[in-house]
C-alpha atoms as a PDB file:
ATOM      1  CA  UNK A   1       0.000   0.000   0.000  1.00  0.00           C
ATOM      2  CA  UNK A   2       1.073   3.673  -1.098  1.00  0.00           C
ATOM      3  CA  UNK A   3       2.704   5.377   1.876  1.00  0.00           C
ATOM      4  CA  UNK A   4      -0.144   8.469   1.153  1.00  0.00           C
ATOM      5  CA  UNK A   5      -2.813   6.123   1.459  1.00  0.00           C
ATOM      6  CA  UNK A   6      -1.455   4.740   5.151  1.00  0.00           C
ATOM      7  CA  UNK A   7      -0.955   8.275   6.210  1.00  0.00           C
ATOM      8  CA  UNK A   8      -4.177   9.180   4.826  1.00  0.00           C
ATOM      9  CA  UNK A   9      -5.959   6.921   6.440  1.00  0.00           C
ATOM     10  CA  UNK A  10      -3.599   6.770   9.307  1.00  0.00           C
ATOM     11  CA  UNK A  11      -6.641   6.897  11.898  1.00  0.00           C
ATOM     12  CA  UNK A  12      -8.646   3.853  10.654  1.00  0.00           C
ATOM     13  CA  UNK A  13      -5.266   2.160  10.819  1.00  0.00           C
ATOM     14  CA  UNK A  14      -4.568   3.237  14.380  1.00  0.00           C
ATOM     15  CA  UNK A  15      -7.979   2.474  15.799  1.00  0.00           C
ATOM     16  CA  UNK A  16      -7.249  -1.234  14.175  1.00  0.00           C
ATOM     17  CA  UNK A  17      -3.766  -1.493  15.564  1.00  0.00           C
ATOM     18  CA  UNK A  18      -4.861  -0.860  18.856  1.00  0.00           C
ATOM     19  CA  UNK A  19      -7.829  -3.566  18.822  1.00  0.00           C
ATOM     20  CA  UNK A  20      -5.278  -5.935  17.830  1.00  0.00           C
ATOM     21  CA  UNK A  21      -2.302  -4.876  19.778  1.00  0.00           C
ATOM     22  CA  UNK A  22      -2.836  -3.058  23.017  1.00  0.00           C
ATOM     23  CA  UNK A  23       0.071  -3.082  24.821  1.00  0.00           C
ATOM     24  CA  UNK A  24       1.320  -0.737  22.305  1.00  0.00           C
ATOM     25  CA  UNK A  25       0.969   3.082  23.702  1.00  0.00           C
ATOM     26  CA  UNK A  26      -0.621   5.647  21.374  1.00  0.00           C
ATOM     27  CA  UNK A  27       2.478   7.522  21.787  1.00  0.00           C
ATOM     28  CA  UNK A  28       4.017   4.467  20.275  1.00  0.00           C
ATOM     29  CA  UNK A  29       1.707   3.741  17.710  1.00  0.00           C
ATOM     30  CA  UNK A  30       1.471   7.567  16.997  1.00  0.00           C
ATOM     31  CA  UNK A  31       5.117   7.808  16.566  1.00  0.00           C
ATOM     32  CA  UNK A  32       5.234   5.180  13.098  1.00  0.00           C
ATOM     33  CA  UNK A  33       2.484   7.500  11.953  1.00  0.00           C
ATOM     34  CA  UNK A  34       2.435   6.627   8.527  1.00  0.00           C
ATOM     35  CA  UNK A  35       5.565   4.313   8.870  1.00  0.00           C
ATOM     36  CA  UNK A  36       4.626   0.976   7.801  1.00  0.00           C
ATOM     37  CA  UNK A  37       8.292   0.009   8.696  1.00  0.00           C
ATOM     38  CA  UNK A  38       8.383   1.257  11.924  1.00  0.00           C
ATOM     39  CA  UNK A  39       4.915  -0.438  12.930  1.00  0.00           C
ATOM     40  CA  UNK A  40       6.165  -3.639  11.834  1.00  0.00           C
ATOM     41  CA  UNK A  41       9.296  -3.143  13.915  1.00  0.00           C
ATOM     42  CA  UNK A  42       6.977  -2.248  16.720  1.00  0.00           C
ATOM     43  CA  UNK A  43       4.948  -4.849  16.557  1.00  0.00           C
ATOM     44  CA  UNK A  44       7.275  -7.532  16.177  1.00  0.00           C
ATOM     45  CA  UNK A  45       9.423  -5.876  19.295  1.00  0.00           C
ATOM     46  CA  UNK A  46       5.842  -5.718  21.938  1.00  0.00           C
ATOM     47  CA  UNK A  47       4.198  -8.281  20.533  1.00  0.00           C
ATOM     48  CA  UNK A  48       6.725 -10.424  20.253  1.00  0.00           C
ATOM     49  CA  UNK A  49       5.931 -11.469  16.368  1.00  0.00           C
ATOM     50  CA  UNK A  50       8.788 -12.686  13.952  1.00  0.00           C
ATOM     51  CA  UNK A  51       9.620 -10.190  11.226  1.00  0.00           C
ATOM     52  CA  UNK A  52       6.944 -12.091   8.906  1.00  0.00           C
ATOM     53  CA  UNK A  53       4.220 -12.573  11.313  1.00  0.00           C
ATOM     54  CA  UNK A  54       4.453  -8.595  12.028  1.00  0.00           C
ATOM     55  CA  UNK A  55       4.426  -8.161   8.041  1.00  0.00           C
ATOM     56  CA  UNK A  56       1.552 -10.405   7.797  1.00  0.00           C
ATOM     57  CA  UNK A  57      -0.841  -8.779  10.622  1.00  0.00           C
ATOM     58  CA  UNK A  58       0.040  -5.267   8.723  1.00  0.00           C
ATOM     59  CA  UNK A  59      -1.020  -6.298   5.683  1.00  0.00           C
ATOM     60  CA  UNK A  60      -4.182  -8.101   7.102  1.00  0.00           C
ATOM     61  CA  UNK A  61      -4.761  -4.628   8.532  1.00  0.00           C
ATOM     62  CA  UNK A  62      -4.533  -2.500   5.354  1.00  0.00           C
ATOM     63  CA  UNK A  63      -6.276  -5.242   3.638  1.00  0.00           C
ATOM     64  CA  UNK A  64      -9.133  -3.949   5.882  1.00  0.00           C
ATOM     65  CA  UNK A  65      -9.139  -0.384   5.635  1.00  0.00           C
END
């Protein structure tokens, strides 16, 4: 997915990564803003996901949105 469509709709995305994931902080979750990178990295580091498994649940979200 386009990096202007995650930032664009950055807030559907948030609401749905902290459903899935909340012991991530908003300030966290806030801070990849747009990052699909960085919320991968953060997910795989709280969650404790493998590199693919935090790949997979981001694309699973976007798939959504």
């Amino acid at each position: 997915m386009d990096r202007d469509i995650i930032e664009g709709k950055w807030t559907e995305i948030k609401g749905r990564v902290r459903e899935a994931y909340g012991e991530l902080t908003d300030d966290e979750i806030e801070e990849a803003r747009g990052n699909r990178q960085k919320l991968e990295g953060l997910i795989q580091q709280r969650a404790g996901k493998t590199k693919d498994e935090a790949r997979e649940a981001v694309d699973s979200m976007l798939d959504k949105v």
